[in-house]
Protein backbone atom coordinates (compact mmCIF):
# COMPACT_ATOMS: atom_id res chain seq x y z
CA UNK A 1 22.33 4.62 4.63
CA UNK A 2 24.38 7.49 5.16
CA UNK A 3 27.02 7.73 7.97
CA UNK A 4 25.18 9.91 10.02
CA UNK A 5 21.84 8.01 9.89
CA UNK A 6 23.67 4.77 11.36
CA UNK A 7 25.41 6.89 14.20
CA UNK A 8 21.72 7.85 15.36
CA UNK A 9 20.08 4.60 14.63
CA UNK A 10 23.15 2.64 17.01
CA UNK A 11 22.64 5.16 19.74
CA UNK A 12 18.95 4.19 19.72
CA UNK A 13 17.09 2.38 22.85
CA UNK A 14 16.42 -1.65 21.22
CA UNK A 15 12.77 -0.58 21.00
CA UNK A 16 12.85 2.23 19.07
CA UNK A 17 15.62 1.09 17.50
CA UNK A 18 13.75 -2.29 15.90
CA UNK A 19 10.55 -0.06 15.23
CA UNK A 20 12.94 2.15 13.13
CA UNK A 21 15.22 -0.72 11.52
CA UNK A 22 12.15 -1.98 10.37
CA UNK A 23 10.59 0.94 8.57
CA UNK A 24 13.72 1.23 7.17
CA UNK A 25 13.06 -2.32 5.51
CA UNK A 26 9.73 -1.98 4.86
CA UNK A 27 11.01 1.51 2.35
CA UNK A 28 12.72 -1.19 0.01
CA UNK A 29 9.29 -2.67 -0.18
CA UNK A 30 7.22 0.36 -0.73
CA UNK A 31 9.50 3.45 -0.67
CA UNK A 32 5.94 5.80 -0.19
CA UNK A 33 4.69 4.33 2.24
CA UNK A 34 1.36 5.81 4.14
CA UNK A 35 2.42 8.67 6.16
CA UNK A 36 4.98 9.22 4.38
CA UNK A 37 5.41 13.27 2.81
CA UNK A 38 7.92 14.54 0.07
CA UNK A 39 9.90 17.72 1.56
CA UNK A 40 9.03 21.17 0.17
CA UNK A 41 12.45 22.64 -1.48
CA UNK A 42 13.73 19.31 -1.97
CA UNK A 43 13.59 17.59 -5.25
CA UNK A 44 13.67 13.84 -4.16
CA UNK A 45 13.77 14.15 -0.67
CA UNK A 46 11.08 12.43 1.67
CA UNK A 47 10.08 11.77 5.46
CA UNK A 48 8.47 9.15 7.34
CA UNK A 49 7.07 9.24 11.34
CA UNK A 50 8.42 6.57 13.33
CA UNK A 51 6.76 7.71 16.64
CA UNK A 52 8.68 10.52 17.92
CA UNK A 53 11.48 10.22 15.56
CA UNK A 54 11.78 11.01 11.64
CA UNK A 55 13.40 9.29 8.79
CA UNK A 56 14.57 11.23 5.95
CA UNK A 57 15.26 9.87 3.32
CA UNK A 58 15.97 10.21 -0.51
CA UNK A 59 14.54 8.51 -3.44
CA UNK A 60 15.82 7.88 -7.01
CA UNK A 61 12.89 6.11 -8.81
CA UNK A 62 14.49 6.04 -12.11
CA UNK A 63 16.88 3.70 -10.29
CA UNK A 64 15.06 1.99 -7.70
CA UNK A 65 17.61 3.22 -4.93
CA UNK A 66 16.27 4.61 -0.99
CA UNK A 67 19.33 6.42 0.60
CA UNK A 68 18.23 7.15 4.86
CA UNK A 69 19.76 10.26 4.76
CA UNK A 70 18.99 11.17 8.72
CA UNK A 71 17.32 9.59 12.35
CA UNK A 72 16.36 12.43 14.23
CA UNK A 73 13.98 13.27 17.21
CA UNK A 74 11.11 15.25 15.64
CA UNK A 75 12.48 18.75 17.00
CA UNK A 76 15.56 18.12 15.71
CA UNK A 77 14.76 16.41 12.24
CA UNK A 78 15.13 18.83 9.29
CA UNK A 79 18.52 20.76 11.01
CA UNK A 80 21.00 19.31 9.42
CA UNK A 81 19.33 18.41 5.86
């Protein structure tokens, strides 16, 4: 997880906070999840809805490897990518 994503994900009420931790676990499982949508422009990058926050995250098949790239509100999700 990159440094930015675990800045957001601390600063997080507990709620939202576990709901996100664990679709962050569940990615190792099945990294395309349902819901889940690849990024136009972006070779390997993806995003999933965790209520009214977004995931981004990117994903190197070839070497089984899911890198949470940012947490973000949904307004505020594709900004800094």
């Amino acid at each position: 997880m990159q440094r930015r994503a675990e800045k957001s994900l601390r600063r997080l009420d507990k709620t939202t906070g576990r709901r996100i931790r664990e679709a962050i676990n569940q990615l190792a499982v099945n990294p395309k999840p349902t819901g889940s949508k690849k990024l136009s422009g972006y070779d390997n990058l993806y995003r999933l809805h965790v209520g009214d926050w977004r995931i981004s995250y990117a994903l190197e098949e070839d070497k089984l490897i899911v890198l949470v790239v940012e947490i973000a509100p949904r307004g505020q999700a594709y900004r800094r990518l």
